[in-house]
Protein backbone atom coordinates (compact mmCIF):
# COMPACT_ATOMS: atom_id res chain seq x y z
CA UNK A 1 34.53 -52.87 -132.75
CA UNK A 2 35.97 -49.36 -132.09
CA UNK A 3 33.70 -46.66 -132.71
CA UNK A 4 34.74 -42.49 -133.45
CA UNK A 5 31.88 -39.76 -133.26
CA UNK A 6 32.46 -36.84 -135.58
CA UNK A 7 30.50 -33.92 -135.72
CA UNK A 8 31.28 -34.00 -139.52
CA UNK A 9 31.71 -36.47 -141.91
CA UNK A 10 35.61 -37.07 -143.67
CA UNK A 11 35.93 -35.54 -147.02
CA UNK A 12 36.42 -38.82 -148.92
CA UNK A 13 33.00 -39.98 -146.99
CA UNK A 14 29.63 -39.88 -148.65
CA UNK A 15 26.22 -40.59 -148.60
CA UNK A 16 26.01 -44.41 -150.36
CA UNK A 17 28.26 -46.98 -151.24
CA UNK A 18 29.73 -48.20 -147.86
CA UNK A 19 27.67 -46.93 -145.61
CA UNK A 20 25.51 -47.33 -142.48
CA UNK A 21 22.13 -45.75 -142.31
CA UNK A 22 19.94 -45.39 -138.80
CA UNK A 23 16.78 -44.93 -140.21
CA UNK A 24 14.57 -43.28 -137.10
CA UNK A 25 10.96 -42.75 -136.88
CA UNK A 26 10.21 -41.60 -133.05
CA UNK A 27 12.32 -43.66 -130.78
CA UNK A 28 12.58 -46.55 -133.41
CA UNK A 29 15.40 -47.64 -135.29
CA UNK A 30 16.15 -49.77 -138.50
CA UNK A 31 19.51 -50.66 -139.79
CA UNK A 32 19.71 -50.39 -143.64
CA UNK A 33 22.48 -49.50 -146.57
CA UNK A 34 20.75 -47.20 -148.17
CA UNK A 35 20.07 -43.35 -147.97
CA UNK A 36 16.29 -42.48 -147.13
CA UNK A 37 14.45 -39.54 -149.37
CA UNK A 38 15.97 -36.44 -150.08
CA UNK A 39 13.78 -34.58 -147.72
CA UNK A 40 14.68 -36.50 -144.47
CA UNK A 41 17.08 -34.89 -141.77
CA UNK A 42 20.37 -36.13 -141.41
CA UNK A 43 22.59 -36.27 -138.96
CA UNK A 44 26.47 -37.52 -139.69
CA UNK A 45 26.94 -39.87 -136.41
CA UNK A 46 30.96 -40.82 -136.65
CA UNK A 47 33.14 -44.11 -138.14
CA UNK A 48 32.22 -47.36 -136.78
CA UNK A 49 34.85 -50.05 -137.72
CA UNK A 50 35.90 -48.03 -140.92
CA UNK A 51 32.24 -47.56 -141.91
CA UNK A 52 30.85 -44.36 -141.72
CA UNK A 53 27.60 -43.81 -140.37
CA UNK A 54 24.57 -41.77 -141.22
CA UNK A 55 21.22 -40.97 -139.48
CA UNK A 56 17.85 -39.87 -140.52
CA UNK A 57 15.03 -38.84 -139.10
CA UNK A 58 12.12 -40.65 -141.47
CA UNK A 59 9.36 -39.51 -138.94
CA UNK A 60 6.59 -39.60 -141.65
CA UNK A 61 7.91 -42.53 -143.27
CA UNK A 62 4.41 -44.58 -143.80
CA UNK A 63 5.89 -48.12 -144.97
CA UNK A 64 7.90 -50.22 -142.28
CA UNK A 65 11.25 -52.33 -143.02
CA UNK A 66 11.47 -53.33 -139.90
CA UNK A 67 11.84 -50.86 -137.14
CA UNK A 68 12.31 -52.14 -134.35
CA UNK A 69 12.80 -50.60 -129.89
CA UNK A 70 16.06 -49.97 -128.83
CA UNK A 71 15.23 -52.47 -126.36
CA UNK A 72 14.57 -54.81 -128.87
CA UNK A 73 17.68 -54.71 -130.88
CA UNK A 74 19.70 -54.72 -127.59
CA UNK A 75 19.59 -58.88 -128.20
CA UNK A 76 20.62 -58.44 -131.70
CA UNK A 77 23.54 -56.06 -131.41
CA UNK A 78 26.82 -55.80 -129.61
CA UNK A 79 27.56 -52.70 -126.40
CA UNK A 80 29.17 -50.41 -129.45
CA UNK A 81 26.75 -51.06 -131.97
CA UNK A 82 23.58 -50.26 -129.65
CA UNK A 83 25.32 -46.92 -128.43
CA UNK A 84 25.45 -45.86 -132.15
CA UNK A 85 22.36 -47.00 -132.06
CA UNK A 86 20.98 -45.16 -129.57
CA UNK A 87 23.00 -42.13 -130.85
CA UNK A 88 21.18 -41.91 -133.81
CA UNK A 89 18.01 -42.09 -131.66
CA UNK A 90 19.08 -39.07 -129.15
CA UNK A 91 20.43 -36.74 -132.15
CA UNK A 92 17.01 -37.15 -134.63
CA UNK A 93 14.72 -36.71 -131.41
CA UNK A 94 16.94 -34.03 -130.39
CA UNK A 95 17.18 -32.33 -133.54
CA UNK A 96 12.99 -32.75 -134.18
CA UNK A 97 11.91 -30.98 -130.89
CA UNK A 98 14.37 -27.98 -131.32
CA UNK A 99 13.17 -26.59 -134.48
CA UNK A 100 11.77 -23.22 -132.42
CA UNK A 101 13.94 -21.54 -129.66
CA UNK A 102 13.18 -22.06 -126.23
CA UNK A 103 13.36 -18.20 -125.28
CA UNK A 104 11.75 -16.55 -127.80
CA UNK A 105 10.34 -18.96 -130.06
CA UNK A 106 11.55 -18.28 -133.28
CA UNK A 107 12.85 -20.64 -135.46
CA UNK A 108 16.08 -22.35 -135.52
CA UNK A 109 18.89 -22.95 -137.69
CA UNK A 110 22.19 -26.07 -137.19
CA UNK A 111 24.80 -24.27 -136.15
CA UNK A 112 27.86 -24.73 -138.67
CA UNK A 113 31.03 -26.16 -136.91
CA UNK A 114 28.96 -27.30 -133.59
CA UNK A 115 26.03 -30.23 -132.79
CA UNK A 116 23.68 -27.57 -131.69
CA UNK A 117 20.87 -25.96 -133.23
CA UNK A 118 21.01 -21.44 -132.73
CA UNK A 119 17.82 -19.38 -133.03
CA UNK A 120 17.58 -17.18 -135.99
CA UNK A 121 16.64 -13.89 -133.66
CA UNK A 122 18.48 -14.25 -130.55
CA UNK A 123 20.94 -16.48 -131.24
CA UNK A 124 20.79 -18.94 -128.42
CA UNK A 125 22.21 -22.61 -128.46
CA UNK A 126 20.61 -25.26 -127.81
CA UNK A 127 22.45 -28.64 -127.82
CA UNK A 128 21.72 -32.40 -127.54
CA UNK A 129 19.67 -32.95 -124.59
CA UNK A 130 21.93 -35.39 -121.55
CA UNK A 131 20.07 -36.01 -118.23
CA UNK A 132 22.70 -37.06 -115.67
CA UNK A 133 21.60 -40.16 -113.48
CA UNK A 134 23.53 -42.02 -110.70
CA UNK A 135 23.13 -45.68 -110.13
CA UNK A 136 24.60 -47.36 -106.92
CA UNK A 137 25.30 -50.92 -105.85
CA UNK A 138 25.59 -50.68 -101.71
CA UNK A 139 26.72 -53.31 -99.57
CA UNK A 140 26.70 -54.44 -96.13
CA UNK A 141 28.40 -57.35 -94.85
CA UNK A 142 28.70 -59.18 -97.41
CA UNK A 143 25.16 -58.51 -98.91
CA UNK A 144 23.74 -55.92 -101.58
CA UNK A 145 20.72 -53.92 -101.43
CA UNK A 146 18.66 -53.84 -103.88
CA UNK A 147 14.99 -52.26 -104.61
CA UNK A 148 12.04 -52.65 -106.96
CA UNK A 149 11.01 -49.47 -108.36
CA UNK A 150 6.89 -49.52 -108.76
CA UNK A 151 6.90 -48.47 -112.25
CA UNK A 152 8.58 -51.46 -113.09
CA UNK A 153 6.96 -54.10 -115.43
CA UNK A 154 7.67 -57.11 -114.07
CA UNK A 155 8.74 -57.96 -110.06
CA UNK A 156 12.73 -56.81 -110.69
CA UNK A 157 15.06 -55.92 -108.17
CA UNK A 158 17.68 -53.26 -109.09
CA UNK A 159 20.23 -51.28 -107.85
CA UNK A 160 19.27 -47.22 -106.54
CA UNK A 161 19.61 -44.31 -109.48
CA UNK A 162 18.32 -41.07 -109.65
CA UNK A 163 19.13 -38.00 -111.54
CA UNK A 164 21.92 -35.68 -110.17
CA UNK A 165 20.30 -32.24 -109.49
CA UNK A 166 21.75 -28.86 -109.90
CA UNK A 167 25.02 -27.89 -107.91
CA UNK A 168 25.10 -31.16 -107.15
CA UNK A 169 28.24 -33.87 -107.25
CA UNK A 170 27.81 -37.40 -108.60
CA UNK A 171 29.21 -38.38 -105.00
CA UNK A 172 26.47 -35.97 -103.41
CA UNK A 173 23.61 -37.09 -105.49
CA UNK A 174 24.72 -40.85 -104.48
CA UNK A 175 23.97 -40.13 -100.92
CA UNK A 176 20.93 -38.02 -101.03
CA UNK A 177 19.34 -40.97 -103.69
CA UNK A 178 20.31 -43.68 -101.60
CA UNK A 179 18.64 -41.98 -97.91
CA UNK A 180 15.68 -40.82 -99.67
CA UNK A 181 14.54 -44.30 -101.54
CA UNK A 182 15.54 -46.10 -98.71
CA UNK A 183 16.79 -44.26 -95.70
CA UNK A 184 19.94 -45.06 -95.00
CA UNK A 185 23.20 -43.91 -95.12
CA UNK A 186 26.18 -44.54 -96.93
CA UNK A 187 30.36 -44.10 -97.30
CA UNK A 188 32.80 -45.34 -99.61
CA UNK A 189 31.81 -44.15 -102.57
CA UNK A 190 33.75 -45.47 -105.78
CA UNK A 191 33.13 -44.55 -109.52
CA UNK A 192 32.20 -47.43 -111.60
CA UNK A 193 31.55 -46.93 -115.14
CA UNK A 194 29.07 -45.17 -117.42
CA UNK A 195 26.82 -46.07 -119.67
CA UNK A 196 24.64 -43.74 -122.58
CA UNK A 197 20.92 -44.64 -121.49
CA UNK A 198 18.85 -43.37 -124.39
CA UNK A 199 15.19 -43.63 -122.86
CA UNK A 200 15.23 -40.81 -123.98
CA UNK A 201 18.60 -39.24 -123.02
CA UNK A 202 20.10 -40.17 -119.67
CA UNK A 203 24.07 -40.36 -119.11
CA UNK A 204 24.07 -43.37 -116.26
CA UNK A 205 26.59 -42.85 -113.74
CA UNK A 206 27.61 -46.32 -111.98
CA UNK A 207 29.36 -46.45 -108.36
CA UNK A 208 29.53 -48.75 -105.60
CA UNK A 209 29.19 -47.57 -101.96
CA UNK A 210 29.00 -49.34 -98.48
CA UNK A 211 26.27 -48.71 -96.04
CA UNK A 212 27.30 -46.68 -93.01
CA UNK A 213 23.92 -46.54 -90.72
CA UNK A 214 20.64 -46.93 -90.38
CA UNK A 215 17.69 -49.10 -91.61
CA UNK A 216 15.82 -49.72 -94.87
CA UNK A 217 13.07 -47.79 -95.37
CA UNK A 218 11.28 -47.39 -98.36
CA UNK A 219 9.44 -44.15 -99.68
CA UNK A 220 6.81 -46.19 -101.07
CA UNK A 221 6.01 -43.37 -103.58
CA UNK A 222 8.83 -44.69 -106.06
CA UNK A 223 10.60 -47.84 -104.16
CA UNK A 224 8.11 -50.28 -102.92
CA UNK A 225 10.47 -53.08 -101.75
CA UNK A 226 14.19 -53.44 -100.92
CA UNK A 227 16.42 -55.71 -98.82
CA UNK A 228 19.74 -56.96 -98.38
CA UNK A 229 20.67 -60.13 -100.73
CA UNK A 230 23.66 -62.73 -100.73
CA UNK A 231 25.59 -63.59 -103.84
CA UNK A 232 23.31 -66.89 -103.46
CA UNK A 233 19.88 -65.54 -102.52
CA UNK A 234 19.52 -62.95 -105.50
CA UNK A 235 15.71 -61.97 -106.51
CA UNK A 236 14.84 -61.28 -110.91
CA UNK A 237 17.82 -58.89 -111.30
CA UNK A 238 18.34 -56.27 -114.69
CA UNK A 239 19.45 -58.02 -118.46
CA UNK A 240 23.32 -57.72 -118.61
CA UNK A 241 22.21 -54.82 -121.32
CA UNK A 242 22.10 -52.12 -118.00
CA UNK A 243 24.93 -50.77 -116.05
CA UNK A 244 22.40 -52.19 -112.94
CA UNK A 245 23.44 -55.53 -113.87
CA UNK A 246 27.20 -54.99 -114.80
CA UNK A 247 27.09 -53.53 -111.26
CA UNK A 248 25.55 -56.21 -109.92
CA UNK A 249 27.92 -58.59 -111.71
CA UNK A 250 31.11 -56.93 -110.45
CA UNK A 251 29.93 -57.43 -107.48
CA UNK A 252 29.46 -61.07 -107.31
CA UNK A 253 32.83 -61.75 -109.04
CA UNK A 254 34.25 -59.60 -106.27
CA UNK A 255 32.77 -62.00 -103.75
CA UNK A 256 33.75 -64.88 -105.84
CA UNK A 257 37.81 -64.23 -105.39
């Protein structure tokens, strides 16, 4: 189901008949084919299959038809249909905390022709909000590493990730994630795939890498466990929803040829 984000909606496009609305109140969604109040905030999200499709921000909406996580409709809806999803998320939280400029703190204005809001005195832009993250399958000998972060839930292994910092490459914030979670180091670095990660805005960066030297080590601050695992020995690994898991996935049909 091919999807095509436009900034602005086709002339022969409106608001009603035929169309798909993302209602959003705070980082909850609801599918629905109809257009919220007049006063809610729109934002025109692109064509999905031939149907245009329309987000609002109903913030202050005080009845419920059936909002639901992004987390939770990730069992209902297909890869494209999520990221729209999660689009409509990104642009209505986006668009909410922006209403006052960053540098001088008068209000802002949308910007005509651009996805960006621009302050009414000084004219800065400020545009959708994308946090850059890089997540890394390593292996060794036939075996992948793998770590459980403390903040999660439940006892899950995943692969390393970490935000890229400034100046920094994807390649080069690879490495430096990978010694300081678990202190090793490693080579053969190979892009992967992407994947939008709207929790609340993170752009995940996948890549596979083999270790080079040295010995796991945890930080024990944000990784409190890792180890090397077989294709046959695997711990609780990520829903097939995350790049983790499509990583971790590739892998095994890798070692499966």
């Amino acid at each position: 189901m091919p999807f095509v984000p436009l900034l602005e909606p086709p002339d022969d496009v409106g608001t009603t008949e035929g169309v798909r609305w993302y209602w959003v109140r705070g980082s909850e969604v609801v599918l629905v084919d109809e257009p919220p109040e007049d006063d809610a905030v729109r934002h025109f999200l692109g064509v999905l299959d031939g149907t245009p499709c329309w987000a609002a921000d109903v913030d202050g909406l005080k009845g419920d038809p059936g909002f639901q996580s992004l987390m939770g409709l990730a069992a209902q809806l297909d890869d494209v249909e999520w990221a729209v999803a999660g689009r409509a998320v990104q642009l209505a939280e986006w668009d909410r905390t922006h209403r006052f400029c960053g540098r001088c703190a008068s209000p802002t204005s949308p910007a005509p022709g651009e996805r960006a809001r621009r302050c009414d005195a000084c004219g800065l832009l400020s545009f959708p909000r994308l946090a850059p993250a890089v997540i890394v399958l390593v292996e060794r000998d036939g075996a992948a590493l793998l770590a459980r972060n403390g903040s999660f839930p439940i006892p899950m292994y995943s692969t390393i990730a970490g935000f890229v910092e400034p100046g920094e490459t994807l390649e080069g914030a690879v490495a430096r994630e990978v010694h300081e979670e678990v202190g090793i180091e490693v080579t053969d670095i190979a892009y992967r795939g992407s994947q939008p990660w709207p929790f609340p805005h993170s752009l995940m960066i996948g890549f596979t890498a083999r270790w080079e030297s040295g010995e796991i080590a945890v930080d024990g601050r944000e990784i409190v466990d890792a180890n090397w695992y077989g294709p046959d020995e695997l711990p609780m690994i990520p829903p097939p929803l995350s790049i983790a898991r499509r990583l971790i996935d590739g892998w095994l049909a890798e070692r499966a040829d």
